[in-house]
N, C-alpha and C. Protein backbone atom coordinates (compact mmCIF):
# COMPACT_ATOMS: atom_id res chain seq x y z
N UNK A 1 -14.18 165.92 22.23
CA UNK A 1 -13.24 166.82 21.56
C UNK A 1 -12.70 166.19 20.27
N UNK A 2 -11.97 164.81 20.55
CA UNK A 2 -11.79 164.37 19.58
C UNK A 2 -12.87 164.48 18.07
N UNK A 3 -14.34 163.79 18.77
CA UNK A 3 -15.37 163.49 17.51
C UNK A 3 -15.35 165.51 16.52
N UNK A 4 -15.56 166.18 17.42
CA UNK A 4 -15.18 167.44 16.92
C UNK A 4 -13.87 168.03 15.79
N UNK A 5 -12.89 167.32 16.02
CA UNK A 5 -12.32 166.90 14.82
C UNK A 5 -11.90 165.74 13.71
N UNK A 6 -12.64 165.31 14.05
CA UNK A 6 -12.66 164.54 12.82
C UNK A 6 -13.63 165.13 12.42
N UNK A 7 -14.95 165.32 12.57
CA UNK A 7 -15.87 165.89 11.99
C UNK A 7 -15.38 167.63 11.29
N UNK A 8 -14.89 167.82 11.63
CA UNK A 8 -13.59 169.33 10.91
C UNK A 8 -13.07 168.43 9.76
N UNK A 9 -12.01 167.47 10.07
CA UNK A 9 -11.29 166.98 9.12
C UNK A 9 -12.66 166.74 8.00
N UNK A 10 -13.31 166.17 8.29
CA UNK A 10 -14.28 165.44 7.52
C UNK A 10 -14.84 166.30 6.70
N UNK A 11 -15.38 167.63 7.33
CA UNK A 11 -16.12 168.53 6.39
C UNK A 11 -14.70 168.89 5.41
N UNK A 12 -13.55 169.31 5.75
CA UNK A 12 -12.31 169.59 4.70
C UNK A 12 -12.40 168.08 3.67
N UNK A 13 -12.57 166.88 3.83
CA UNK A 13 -12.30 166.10 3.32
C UNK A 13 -13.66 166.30 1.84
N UNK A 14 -14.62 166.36 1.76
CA UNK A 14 -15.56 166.82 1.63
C UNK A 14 -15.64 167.96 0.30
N UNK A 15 -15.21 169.22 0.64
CA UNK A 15 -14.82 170.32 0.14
C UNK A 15 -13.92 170.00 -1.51
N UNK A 16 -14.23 171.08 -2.19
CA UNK A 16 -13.73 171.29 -3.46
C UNK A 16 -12.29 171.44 -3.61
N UNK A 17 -11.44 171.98 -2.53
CA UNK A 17 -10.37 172.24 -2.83
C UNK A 17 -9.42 170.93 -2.40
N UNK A 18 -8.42 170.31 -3.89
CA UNK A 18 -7.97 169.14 -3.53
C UNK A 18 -6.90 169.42 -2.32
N UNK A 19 -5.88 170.43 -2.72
CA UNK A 19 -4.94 170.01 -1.20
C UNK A 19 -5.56 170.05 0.09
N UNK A 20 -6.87 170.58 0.46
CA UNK A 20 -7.34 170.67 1.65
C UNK A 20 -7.79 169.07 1.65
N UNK A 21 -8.37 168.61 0.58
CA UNK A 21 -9.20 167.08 0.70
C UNK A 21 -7.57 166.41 1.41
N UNK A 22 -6.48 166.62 0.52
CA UNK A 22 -5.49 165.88 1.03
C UNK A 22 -4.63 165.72 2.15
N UNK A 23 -4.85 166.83 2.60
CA UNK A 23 -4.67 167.46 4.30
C UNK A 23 -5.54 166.40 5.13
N UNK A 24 -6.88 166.60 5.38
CA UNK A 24 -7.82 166.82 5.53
C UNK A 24 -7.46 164.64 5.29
N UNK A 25 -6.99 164.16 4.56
CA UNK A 25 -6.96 162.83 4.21
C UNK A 25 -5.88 162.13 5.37
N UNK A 26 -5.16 162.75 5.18
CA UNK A 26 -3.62 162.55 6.02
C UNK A 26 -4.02 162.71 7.19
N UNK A 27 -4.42 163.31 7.77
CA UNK A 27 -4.71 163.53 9.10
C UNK A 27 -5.59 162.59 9.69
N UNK A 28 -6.42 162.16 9.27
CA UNK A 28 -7.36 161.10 9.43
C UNK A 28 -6.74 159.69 9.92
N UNK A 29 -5.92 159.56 8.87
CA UNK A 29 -4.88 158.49 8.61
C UNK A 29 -4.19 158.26 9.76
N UNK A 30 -3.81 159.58 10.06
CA UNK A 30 -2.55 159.17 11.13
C UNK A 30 -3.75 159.32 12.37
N UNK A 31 -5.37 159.72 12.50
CA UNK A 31 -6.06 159.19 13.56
C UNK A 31 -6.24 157.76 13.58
N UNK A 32 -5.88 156.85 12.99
CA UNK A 32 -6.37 155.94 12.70
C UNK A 32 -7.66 155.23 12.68
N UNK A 33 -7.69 154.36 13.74
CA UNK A 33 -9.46 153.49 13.67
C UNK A 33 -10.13 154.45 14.50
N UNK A 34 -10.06 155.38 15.39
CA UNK A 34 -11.07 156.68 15.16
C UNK A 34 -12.01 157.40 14.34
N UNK A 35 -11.19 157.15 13.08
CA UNK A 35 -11.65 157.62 12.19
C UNK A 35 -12.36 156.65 11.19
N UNK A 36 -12.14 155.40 11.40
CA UNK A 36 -12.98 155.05 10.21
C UNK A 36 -14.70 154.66 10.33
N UNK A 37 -15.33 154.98 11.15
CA UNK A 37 -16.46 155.21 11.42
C UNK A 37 -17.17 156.74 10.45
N UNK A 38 -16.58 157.17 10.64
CA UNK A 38 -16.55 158.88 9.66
C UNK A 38 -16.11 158.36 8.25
N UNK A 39 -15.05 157.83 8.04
CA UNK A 39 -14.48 157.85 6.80
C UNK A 39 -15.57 156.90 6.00
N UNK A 40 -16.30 155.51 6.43
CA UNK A 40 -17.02 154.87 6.00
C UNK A 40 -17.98 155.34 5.62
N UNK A 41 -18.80 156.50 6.18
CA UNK A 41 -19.78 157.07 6.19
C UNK A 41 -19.69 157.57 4.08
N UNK A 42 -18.25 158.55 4.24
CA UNK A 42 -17.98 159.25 2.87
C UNK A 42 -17.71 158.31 1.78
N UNK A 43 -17.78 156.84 1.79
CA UNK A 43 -17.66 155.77 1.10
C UNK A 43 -18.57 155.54 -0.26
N UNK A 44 -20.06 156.60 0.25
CA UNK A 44 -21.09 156.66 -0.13
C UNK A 44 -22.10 158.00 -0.62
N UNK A 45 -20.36 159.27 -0.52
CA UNK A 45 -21.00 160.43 -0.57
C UNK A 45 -21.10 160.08 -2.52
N UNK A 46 -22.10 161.03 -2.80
CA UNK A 46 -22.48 161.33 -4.21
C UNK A 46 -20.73 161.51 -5.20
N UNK A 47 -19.93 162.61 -4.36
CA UNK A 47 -19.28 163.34 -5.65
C UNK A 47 -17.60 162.28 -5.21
N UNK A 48 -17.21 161.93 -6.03
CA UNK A 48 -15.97 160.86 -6.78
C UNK A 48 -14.97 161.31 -6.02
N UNK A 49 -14.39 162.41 -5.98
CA UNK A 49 -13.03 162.08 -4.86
C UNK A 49 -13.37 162.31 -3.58
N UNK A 50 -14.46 162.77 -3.13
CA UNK A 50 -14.64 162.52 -1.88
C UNK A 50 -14.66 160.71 -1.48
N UNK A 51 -15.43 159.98 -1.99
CA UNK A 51 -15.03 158.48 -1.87
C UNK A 51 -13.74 158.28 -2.04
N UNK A 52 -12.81 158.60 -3.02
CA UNK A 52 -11.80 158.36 -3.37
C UNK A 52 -10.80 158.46 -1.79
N UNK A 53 -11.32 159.73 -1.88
CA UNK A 53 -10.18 160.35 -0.64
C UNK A 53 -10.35 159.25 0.67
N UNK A 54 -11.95 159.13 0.88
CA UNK A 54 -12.57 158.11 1.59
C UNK A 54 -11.94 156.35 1.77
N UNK A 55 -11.74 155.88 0.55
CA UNK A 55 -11.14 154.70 0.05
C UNK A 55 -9.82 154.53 0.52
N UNK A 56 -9.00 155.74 -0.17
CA UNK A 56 -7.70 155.61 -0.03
C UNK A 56 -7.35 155.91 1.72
N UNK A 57 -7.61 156.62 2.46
CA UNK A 57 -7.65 156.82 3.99
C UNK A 57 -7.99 155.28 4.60
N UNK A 58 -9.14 154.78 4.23
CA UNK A 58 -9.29 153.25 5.00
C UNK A 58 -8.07 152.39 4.61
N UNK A 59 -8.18 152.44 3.15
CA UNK A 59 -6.70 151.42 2.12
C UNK A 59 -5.90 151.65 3.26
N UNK A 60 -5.17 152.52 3.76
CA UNK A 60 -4.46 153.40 4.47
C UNK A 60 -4.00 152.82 5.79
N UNK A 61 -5.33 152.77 6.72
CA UNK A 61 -5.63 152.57 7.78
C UNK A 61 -5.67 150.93 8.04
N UNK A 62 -6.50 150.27 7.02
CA UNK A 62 -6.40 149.12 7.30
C UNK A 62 -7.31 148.07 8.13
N UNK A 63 -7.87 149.28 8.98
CA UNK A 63 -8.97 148.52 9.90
C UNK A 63 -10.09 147.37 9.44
N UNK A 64 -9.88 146.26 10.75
CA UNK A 64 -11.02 145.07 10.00
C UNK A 64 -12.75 146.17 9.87
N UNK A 65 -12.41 146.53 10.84
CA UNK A 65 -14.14 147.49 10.77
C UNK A 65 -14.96 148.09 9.51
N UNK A 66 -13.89 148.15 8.55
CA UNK A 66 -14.19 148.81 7.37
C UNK A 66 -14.29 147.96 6.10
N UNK A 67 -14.48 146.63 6.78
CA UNK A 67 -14.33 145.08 5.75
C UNK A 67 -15.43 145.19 4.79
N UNK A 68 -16.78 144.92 5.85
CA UNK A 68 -18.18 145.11 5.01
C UNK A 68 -18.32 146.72 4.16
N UNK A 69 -17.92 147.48 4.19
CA UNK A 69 -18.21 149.09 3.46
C UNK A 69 -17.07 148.94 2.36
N UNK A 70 -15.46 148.33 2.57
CA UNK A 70 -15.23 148.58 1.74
C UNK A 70 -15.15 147.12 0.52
N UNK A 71 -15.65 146.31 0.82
CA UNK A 71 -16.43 145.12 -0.20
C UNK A 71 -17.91 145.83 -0.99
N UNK A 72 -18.54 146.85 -0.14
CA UNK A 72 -19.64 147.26 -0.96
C UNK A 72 -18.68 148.14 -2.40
N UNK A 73 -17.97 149.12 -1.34
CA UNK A 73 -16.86 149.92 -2.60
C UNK A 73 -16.46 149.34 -3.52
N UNK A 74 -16.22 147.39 -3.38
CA UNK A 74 -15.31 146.62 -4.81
C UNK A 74 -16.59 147.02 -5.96
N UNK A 75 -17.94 148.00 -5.90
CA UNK A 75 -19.08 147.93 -6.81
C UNK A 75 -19.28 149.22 -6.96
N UNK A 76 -18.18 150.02 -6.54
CA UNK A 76 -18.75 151.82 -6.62
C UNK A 76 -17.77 151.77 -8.78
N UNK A 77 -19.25 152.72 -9.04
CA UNK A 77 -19.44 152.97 -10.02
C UNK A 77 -17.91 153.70 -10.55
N UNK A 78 -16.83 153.87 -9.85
CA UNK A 78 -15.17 154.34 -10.34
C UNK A 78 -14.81 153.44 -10.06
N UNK A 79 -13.70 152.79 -10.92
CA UNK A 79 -12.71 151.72 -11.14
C UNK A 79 -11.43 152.47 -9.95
N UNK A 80 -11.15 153.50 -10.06
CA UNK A 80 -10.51 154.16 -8.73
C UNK A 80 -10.74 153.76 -7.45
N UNK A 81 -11.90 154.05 -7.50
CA UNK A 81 -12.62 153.70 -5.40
C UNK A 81 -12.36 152.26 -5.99
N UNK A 82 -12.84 151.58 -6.72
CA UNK A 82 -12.88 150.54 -6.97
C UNK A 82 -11.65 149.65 -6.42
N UNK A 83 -10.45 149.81 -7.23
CA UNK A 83 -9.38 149.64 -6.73
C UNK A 83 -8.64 149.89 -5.11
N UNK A 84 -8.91 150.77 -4.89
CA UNK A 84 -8.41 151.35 -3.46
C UNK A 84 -9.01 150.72 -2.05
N UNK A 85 -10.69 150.55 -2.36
CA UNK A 85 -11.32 149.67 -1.65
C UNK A 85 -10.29 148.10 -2.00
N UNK A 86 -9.91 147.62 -3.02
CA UNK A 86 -9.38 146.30 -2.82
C UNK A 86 -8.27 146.03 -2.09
N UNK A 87 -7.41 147.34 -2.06
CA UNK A 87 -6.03 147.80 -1.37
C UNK A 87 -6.14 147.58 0.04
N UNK A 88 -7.54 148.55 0.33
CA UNK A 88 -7.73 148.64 1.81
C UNK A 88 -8.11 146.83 2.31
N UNK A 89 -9.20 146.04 1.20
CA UNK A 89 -9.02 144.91 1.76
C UNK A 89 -7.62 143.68 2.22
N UNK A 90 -6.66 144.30 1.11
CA UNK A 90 -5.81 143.49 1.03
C UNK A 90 -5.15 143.82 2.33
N UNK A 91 -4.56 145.05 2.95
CA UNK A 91 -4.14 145.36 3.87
C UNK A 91 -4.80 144.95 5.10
N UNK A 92 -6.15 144.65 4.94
CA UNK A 92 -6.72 144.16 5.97
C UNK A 92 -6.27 142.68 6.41
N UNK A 93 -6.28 141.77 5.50
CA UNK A 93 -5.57 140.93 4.89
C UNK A 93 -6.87 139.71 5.53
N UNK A 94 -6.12 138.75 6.17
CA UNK A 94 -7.01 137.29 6.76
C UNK A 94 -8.53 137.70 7.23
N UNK A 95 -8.44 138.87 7.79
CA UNK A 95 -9.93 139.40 8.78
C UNK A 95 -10.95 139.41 7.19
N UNK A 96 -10.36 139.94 6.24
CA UNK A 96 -11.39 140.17 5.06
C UNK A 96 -11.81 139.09 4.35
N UNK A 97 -11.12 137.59 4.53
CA UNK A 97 -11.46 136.82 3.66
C UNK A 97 -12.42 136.36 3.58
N UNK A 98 -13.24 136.07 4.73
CA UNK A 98 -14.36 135.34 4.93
C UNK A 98 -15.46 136.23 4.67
N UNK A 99 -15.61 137.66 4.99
CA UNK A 99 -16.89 138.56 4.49
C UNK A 99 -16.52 138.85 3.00
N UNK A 100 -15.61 138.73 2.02
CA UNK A 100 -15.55 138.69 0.66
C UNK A 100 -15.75 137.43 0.43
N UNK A 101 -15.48 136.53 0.82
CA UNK A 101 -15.62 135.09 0.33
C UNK A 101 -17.69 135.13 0.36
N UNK A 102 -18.11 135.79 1.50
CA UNK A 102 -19.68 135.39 1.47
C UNK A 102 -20.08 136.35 0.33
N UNK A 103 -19.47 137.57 0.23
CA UNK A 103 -19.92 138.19 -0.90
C UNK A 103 -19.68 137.74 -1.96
N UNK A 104 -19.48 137.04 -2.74
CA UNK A 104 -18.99 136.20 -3.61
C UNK A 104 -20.31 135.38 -4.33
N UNK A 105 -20.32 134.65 -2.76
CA UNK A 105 -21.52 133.70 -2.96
C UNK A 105 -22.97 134.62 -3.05
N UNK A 106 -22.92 135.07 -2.51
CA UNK A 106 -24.09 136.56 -2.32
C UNK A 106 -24.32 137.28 -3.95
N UNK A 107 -23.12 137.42 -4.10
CA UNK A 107 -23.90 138.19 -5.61
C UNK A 107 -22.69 137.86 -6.68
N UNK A 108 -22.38 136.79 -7.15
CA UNK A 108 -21.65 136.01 -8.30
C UNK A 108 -21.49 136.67 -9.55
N UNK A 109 -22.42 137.46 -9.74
CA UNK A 109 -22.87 137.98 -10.98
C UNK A 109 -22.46 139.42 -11.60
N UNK A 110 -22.15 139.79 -9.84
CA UNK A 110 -21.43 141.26 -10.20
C UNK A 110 -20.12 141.07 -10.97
N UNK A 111 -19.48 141.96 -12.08
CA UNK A 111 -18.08 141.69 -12.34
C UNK A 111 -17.07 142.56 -11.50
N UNK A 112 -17.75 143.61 -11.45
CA UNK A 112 -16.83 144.45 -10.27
C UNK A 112 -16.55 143.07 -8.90
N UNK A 113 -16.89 143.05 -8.44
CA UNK A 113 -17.00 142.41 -7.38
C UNK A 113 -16.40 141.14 -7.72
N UNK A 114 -16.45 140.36 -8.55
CA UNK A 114 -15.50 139.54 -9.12
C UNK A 114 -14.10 139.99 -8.94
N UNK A 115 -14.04 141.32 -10.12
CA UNK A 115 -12.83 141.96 -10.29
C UNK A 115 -12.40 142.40 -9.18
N UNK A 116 -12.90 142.92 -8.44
CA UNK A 116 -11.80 143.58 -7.02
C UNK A 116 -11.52 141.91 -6.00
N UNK A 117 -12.04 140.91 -5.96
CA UNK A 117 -11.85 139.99 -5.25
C UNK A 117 -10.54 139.33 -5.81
N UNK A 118 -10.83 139.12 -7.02
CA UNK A 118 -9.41 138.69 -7.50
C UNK A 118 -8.11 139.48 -7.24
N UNK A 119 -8.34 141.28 -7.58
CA UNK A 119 -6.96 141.44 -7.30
C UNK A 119 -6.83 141.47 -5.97
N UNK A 120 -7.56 141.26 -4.94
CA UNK A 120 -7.59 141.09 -3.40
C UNK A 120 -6.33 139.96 -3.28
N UNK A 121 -7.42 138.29 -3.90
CA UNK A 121 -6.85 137.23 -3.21
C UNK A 121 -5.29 136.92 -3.93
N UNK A 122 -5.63 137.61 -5.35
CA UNK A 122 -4.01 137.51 -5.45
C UNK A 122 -3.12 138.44 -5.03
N UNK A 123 -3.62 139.33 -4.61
CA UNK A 123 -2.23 140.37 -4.53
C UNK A 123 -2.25 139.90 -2.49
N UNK A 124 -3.12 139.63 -1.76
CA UNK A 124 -2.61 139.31 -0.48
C UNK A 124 -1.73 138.12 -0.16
N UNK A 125 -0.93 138.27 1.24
CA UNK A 125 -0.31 137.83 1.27
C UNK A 125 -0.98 136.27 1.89
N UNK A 126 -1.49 135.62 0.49
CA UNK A 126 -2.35 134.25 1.02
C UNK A 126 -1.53 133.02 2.48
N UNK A 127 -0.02 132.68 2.53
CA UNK A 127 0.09 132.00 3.76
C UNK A 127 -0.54 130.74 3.66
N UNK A 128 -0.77 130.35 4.50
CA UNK A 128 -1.42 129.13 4.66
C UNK A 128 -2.46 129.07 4.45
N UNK A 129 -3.14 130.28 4.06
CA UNK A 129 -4.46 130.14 3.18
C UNK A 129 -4.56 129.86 2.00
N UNK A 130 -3.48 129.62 1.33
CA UNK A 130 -3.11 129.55 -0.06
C UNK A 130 -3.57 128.43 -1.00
N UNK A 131 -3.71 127.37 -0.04
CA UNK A 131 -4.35 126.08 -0.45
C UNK A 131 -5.56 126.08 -0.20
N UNK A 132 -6.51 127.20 0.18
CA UNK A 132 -7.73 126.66 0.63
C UNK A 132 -8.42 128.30 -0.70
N UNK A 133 -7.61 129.54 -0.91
CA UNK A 133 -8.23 130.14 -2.04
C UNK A 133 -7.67 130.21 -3.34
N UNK A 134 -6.59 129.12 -3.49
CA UNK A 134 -6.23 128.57 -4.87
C UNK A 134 -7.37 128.38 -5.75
N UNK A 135 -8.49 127.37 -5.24
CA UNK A 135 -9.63 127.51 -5.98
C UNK A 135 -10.55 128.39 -6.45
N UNK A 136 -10.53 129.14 -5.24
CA UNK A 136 -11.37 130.62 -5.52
C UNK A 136 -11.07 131.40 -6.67
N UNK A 137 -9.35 131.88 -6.55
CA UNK A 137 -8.90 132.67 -7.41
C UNK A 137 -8.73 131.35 -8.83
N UNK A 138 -9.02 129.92 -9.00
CA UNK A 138 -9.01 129.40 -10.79
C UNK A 138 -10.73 129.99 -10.74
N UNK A 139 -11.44 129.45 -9.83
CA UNK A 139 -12.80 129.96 -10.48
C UNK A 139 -13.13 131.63 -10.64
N UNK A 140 -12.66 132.44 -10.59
CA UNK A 140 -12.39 133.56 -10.59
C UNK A 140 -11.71 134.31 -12.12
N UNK A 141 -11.33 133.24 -12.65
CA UNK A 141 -10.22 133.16 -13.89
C UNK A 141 -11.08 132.20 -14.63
N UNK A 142 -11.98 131.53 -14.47
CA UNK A 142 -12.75 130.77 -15.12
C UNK A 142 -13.69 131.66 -16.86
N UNK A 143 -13.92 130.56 -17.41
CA UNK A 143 -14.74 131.36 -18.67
C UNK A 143 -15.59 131.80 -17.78
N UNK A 144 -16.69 130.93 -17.37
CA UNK A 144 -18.05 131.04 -16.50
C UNK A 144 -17.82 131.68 -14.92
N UNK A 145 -17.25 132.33 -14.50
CA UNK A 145 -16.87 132.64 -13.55
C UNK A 145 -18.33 132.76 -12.02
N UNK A 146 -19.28 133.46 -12.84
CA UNK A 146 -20.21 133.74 -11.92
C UNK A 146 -20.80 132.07 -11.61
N UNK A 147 -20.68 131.34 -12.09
CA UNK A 147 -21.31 129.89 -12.25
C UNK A 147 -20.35 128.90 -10.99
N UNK A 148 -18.61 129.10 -11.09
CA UNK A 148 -17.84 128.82 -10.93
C UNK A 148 -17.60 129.23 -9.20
N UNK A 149 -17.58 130.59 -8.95
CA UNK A 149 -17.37 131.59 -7.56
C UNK A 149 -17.81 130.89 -6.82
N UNK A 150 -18.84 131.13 -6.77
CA UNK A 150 -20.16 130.97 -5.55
C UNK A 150 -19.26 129.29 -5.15
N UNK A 151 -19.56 127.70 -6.07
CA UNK A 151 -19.85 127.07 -5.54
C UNK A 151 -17.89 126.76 -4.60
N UNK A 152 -16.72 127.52 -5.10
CA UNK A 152 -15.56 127.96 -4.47
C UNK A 152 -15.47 127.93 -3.67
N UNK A 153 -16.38 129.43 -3.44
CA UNK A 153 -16.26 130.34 -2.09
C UNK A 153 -16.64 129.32 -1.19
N UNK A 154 -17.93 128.99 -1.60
CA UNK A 154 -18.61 128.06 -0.04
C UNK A 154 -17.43 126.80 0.19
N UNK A 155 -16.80 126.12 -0.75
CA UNK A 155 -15.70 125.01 -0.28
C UNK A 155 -14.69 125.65 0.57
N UNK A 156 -14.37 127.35 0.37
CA UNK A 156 -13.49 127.84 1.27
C UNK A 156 -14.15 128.30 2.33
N UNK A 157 -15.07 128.48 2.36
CA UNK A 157 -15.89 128.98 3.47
C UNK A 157 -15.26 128.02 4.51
N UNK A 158 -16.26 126.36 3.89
CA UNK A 158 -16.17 125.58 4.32
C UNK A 158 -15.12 124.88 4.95
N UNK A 159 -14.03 125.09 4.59
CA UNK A 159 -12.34 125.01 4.84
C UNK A 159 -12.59 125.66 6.02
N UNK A 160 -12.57 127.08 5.57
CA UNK A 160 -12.12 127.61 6.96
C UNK A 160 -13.16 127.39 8.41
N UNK A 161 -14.00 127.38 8.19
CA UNK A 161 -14.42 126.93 9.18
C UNK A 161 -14.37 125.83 10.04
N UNK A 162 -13.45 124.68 9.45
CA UNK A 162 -12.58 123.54 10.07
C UNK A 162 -11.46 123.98 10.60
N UNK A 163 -10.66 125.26 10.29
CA UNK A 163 -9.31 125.45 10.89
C UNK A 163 -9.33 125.66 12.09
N UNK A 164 -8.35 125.68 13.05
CA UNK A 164 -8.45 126.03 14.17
C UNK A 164 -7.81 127.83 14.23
N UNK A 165 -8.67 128.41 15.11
CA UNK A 165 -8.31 129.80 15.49
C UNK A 165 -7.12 129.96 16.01
């Protein structure tokens, strides 16, 4: 019953008319991690506020589940999704660091992906991680940045994988 609506919400989310997308957004939201299996899916539809609407609902929600889809989003062709995917990471907060940190090392070269990582690691609330992606975010700020990331990330990788759980 449930999958039956979200899949309702979803086709409204979808649709041309914005207050229905925004209905249709809200509601999702307050399903929470129900929904982001569906919502991930629209991460990747063709037309711009359907992702958008998509983005901002996970941003929203927060779920670690939506870590890897919305790190692909720090590269969707709108600086919008763009942004909102970084929101949703930041809210995710500690669970995201380590699958952005490998993306990093994975493709250095992207600037999107640069760019949404940075406003990630600075705008989260770093904690006691703070000393271990201090480096990340100077090489990140670096002239050479793509040169710089990668060999970062893996020292934080590497960090964290000494901490205790």
């Amino acid at each position: 019953m449930e999958a039956r609506k979200i899949d309702s919400l979803i086709a409204d989310l979808v649709c041309d008319e914005v207050i229905t997308c925004q209905k249709a957004r809200r509601q999702l939201v307050v399903m929470g991690r129900k929904a982001v299996p569906f919502l991930v899916k629209e991460l990747g539809n063709k037309k711009f506020w359907v992702r958008w609407e998509a983005a901002k609902a996970l941003a929203q929600i927060g779920d670690p589940a939506a870590t890897a889809e919305l790190i692909k989003a720090l590269e969707d062709k709108e600086f919008d999704v763009r942004w909102l995917a970084a929101e949703g990471l930041i809210n995710i907060g500690r669970k995201g660091v380590v699958p952005l940190l490998e993306a990093l090392i994975d493709n250095p070269k992207s600037t999107w992906l640069r760019q949404g990582a940075h406003h990630v690691l600075h705008d989260m609330d770093r904690g006691e991680l703070d000393k271990v992606l201090r480096p990340v975010m100077s090489a990140l700020e670096d002239v050479e940045p793509y040169v710089e990331v990668p060999v970062a990330a893996r020292k934080a990788l590497d960090s964290l994988a000494l901490e205790p759980r």
